[in-house]
Protein backbone atom coordinates (compact mmCIF):
# COMPACT_ATOMS: atom_id res chain seq x y z
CA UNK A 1 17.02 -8.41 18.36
CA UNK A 2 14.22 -6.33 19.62
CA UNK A 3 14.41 -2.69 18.03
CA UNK A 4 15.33 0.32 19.76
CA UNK A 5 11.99 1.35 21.90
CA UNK A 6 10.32 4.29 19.90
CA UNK A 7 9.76 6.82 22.94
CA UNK A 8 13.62 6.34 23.28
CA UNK A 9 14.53 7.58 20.01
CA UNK A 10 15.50 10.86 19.33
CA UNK A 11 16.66 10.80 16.05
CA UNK A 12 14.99 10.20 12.40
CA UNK A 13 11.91 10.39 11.13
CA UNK A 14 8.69 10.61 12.43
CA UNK A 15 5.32 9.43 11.18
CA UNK A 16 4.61 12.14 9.31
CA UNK A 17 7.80 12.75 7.54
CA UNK A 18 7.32 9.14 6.20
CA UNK A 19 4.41 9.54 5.12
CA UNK A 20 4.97 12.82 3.21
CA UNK A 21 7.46 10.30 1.62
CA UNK A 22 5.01 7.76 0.53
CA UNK A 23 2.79 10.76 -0.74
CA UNK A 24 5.67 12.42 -2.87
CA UNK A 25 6.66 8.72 -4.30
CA UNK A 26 3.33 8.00 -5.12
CA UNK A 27 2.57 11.20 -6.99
CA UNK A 28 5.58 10.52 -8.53
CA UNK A 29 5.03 7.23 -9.63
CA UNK A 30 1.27 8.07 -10.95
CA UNK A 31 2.27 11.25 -12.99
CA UNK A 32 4.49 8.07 -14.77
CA UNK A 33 1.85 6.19 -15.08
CA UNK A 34 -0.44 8.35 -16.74
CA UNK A 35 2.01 10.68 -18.97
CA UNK A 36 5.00 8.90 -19.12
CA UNK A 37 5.66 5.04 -21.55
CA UNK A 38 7.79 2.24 -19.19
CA UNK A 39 9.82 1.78 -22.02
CA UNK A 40 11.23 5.34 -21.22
CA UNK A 41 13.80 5.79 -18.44
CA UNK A 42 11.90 8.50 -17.23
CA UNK A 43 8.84 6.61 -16.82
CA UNK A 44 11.24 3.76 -15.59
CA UNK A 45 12.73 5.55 -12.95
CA UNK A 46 9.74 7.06 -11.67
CA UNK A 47 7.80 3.46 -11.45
CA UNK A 48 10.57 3.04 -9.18
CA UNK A 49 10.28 5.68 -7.28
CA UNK A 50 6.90 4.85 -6.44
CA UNK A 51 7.17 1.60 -5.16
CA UNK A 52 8.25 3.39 -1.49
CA UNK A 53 4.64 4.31 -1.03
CA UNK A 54 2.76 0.89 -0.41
CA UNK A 55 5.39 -0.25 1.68
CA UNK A 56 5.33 2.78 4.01
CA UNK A 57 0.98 3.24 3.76
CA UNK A 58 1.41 -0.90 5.08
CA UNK A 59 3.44 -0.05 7.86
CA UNK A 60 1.69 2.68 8.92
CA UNK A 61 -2.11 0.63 9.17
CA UNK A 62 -0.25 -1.81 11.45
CA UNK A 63 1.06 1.07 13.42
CA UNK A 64 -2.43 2.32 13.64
CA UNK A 65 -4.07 -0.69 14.36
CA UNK A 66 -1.51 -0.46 17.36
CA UNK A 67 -2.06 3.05 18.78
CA UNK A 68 -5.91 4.05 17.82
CA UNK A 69 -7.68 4.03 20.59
CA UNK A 70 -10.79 2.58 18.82
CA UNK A 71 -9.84 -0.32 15.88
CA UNK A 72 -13.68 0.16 14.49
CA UNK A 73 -13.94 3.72 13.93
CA UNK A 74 -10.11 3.25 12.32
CA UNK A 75 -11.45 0.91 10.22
CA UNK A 76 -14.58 2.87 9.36
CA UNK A 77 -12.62 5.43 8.43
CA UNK A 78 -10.64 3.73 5.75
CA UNK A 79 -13.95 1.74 4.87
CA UNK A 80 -15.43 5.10 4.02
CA UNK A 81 -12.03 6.32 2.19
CA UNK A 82 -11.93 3.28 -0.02
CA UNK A 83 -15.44 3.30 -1.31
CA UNK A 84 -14.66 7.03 -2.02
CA UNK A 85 -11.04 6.02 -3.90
CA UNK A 86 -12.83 3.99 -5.56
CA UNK A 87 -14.66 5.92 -8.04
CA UNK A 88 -11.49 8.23 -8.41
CA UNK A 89 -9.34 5.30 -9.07
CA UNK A 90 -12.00 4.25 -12.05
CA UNK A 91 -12.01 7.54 -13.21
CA UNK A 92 -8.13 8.29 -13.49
CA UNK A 93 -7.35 4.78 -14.81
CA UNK A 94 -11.06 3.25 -16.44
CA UNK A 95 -9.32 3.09 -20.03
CA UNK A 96 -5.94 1.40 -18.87
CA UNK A 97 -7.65 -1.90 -17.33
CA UNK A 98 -11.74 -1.91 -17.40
CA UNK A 99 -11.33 -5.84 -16.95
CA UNK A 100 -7.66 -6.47 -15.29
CA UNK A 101 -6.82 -10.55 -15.86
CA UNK A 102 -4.69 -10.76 -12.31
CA UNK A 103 -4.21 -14.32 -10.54
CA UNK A 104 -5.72 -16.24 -13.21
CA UNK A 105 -8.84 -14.26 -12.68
CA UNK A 106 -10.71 -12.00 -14.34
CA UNK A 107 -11.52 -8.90 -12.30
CA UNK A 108 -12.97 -5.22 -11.81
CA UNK A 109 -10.14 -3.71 -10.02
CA UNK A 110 -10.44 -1.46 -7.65
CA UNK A 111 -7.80 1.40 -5.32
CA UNK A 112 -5.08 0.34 -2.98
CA UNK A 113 -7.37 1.34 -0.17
CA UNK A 114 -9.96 -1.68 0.01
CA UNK A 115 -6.71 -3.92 0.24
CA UNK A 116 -5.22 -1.60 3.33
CA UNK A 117 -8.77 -1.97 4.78
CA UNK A 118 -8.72 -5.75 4.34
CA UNK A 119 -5.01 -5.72 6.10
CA UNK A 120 -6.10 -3.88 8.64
CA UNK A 121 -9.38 -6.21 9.33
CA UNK A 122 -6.81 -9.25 9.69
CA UNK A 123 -5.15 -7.42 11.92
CA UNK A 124 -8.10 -7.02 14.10
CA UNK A 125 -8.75 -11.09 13.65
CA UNK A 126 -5.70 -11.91 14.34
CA UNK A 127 -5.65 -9.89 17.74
CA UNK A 128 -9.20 -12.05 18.82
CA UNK A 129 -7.82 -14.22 21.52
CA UNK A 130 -11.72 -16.21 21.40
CA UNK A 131 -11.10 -17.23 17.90
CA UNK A 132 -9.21 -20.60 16.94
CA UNK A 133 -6.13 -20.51 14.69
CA UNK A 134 -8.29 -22.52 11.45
CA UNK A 135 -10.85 -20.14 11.98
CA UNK A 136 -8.09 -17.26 11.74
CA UNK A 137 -6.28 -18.81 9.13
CA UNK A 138 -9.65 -19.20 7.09
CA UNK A 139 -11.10 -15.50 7.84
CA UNK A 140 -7.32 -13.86 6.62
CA UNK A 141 -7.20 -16.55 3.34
CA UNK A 142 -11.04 -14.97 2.30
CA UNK A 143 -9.36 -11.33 2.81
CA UNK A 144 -6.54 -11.94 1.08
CA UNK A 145 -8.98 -13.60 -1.84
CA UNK A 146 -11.24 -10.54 -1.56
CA UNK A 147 -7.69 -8.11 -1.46
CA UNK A 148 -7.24 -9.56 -5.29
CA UNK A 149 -9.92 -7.04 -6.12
CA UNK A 150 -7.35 -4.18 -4.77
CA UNK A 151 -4.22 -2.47 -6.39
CA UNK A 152 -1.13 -4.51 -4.43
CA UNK A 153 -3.89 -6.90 -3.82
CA UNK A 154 -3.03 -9.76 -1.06
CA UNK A 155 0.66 -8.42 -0.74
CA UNK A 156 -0.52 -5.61 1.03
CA UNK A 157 -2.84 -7.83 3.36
CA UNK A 158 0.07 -9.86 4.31
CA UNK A 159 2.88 -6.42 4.57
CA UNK A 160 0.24 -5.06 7.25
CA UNK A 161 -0.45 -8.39 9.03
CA UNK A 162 3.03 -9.05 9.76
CA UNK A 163 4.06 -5.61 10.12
CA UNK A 164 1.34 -5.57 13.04
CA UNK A 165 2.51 -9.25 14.68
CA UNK A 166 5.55 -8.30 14.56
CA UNK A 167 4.86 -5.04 16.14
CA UNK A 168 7.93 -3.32 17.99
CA UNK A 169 10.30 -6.14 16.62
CA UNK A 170 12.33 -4.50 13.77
CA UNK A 171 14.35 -7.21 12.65
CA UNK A 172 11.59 -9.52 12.11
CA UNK A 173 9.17 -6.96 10.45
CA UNK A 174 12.01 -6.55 7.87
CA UNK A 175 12.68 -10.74 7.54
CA UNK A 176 8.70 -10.94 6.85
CA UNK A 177 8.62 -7.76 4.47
CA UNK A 178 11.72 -9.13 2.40
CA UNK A 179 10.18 -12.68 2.29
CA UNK A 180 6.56 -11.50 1.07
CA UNK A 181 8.21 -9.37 -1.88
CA UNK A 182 10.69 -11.62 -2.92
CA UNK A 183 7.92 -14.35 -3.42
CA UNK A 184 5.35 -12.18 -4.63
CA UNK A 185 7.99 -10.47 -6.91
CA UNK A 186 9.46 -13.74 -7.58
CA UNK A 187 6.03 -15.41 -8.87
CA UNK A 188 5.22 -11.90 -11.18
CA UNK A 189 8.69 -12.41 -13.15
CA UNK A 190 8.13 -16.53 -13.51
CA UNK A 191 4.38 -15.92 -14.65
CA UNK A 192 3.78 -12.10 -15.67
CA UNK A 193 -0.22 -13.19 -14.96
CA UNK A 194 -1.34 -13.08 -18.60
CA UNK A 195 0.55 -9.91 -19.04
CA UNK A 196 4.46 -9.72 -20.60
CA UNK A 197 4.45 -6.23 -18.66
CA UNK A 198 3.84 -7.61 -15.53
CA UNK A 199 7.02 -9.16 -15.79
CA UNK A 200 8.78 -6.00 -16.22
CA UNK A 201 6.32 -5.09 -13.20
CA UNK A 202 7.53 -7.73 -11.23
CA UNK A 203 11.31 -6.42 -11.39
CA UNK A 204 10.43 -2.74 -10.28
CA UNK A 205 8.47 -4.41 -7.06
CA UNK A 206 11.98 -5.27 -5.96
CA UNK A 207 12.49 -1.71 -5.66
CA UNK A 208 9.84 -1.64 -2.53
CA UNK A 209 12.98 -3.36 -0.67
CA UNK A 210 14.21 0.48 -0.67
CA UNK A 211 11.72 1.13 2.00
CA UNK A 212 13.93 -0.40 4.79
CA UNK A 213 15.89 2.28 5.82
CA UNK A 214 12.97 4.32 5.93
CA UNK A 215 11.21 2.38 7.88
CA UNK A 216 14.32 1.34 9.91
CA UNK A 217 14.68 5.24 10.66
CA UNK A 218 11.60 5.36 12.52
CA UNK A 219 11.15 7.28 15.82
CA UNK A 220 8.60 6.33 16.79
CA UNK A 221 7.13 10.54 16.88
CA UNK A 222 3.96 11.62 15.02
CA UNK A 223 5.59 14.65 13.96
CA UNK A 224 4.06 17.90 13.20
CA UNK A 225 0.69 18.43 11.88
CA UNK A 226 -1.82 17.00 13.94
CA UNK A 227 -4.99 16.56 13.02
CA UNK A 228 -4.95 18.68 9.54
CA UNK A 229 -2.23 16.38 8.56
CA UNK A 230 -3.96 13.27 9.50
CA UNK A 231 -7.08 14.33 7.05
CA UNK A 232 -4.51 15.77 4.49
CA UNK A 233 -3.11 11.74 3.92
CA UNK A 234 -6.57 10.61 3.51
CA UNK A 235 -8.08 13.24 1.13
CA UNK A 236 -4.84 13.44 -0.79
CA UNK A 237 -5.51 10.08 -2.40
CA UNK A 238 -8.72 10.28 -3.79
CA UNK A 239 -8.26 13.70 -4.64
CA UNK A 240 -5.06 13.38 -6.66
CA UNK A 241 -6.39 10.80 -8.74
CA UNK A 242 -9.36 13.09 -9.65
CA UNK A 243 -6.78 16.00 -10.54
CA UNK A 244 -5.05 12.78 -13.00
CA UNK A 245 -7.80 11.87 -14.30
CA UNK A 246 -9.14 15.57 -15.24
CA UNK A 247 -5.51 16.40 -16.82
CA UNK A 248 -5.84 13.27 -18.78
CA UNK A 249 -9.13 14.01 -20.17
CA UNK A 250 -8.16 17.76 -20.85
CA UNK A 251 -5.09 16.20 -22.99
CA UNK A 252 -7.50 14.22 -25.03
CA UNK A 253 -9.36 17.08 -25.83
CA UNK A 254 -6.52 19.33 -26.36
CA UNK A 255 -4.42 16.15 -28.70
């Protein structure tokens, strides 16, 4: 059943309230991270917390991808933002995996945002009416390889490619989002990747199923903010890791 047309909804939350969301969870979820041990049920709970954000930052490329009026300088912009996040991603986490074993590969990992980019670039190939379906199939696989590279890695990819197919269809958005976690969260608890953690990992992914009724409230709006907003959800990123990584060094010196 197609959803409810966004310009007809009057109720619930706009763009920016979500997002504003996803920034408060992911705070959240990285103040855990850093300061507070899993095995603690404060830690715990805020882990959980934090798996609204990806979910939400997902649906909001595909949304994008939708309503920019130019795809390149959209994807520019995030190019630009993830090489940025980058270096503040090293810097708040460099001790916690300088070599990450994920996928039965050894990597240099690397922020969220190169993965979001990569989602957003099969979006675009996707869209190419010119190209064959192999040569789709093949261009997405090699992003979703290169995504492994990216916190969330090729889950994200795949959130924000059907997210964006399914674009205006509700129902089957959610029947694609379920599927992807339960098989990506699925193959974490069988496996753990090298990691016993990664099991425990694998059970708070489930908890990004909590981002349904968020997304399923909707409307379709922007919201208030405009354009300070917009540039407030793409410095806030980089710049809270920085602030993380600064208190975590100042503890070090103070401990």
């Amino acid at each position: 059943m197609k959803a409810v047309p966004a310009e007809l909804k009057k109720f619930g939350l706009s763009a920016h309230a979500l997002k504003l969301i996803a920034v408060l969870a992911m705070l959240l979820d990285h103040i855990g991270a850093a300061f507070v041990p899993l095995d603690n049920w404060v830690g715990f709970a805020l882990r959980i917390i934090g798996r609204l954000t990806a979910p939400i930052m997902c649906f909001f490329i595909a949304e994008g991808f939708h309503r920019t009026r130019n795809v390149r300088r959209y994807a520019l912009r995030l190019a630009v933002f993830a090489v940025i996040s980058h270096f503040a991603f090293y810097y708040a986490w460099m001790e916690s995996f300088p070599i990450y074993l994920r996928y039965g590969l050894v990597v240099y990992p690397t922020s969220v945002m190169f993965p979001l980019l990569f989602g957003l670039l099969a979006l675009i190939i996707w869209s190419q009416p010119h190209l064959s379906e192999r040569v789709k199939a093949l261009s997405i696989s090699v992003l979703c390889f290169l995504s492994v590279f990216g916190d969330w890695g090729p889950i994200a990819v795949l959130w924000i490619l059907f997210f964006g197919i399914f674009h205006g269809d509700f129902s089957r958005q959610a029947r694609a989002f379920t599927t992807i976690t339960l098989v990506y969260c699925g193959v974490t608890i069988a496996t753990g990747f090298g990691f016993p953690e990664q099991r425990i990992m694998g059970l708070i992914q489930l908890a990004g199923l909590l981002t349904l009724p968020l997304l399923r409230a909707y409307n379709g709006q922007l919201g208030k903010g405009g354009r300070p907003a917009k540039w407030f959800f793409y410095w806030f990123y980089p710049v809270h890791l920085l602030l993380i990584g600064l208190l975590k060094d100042g503890f070090r010196l103070i401990f």
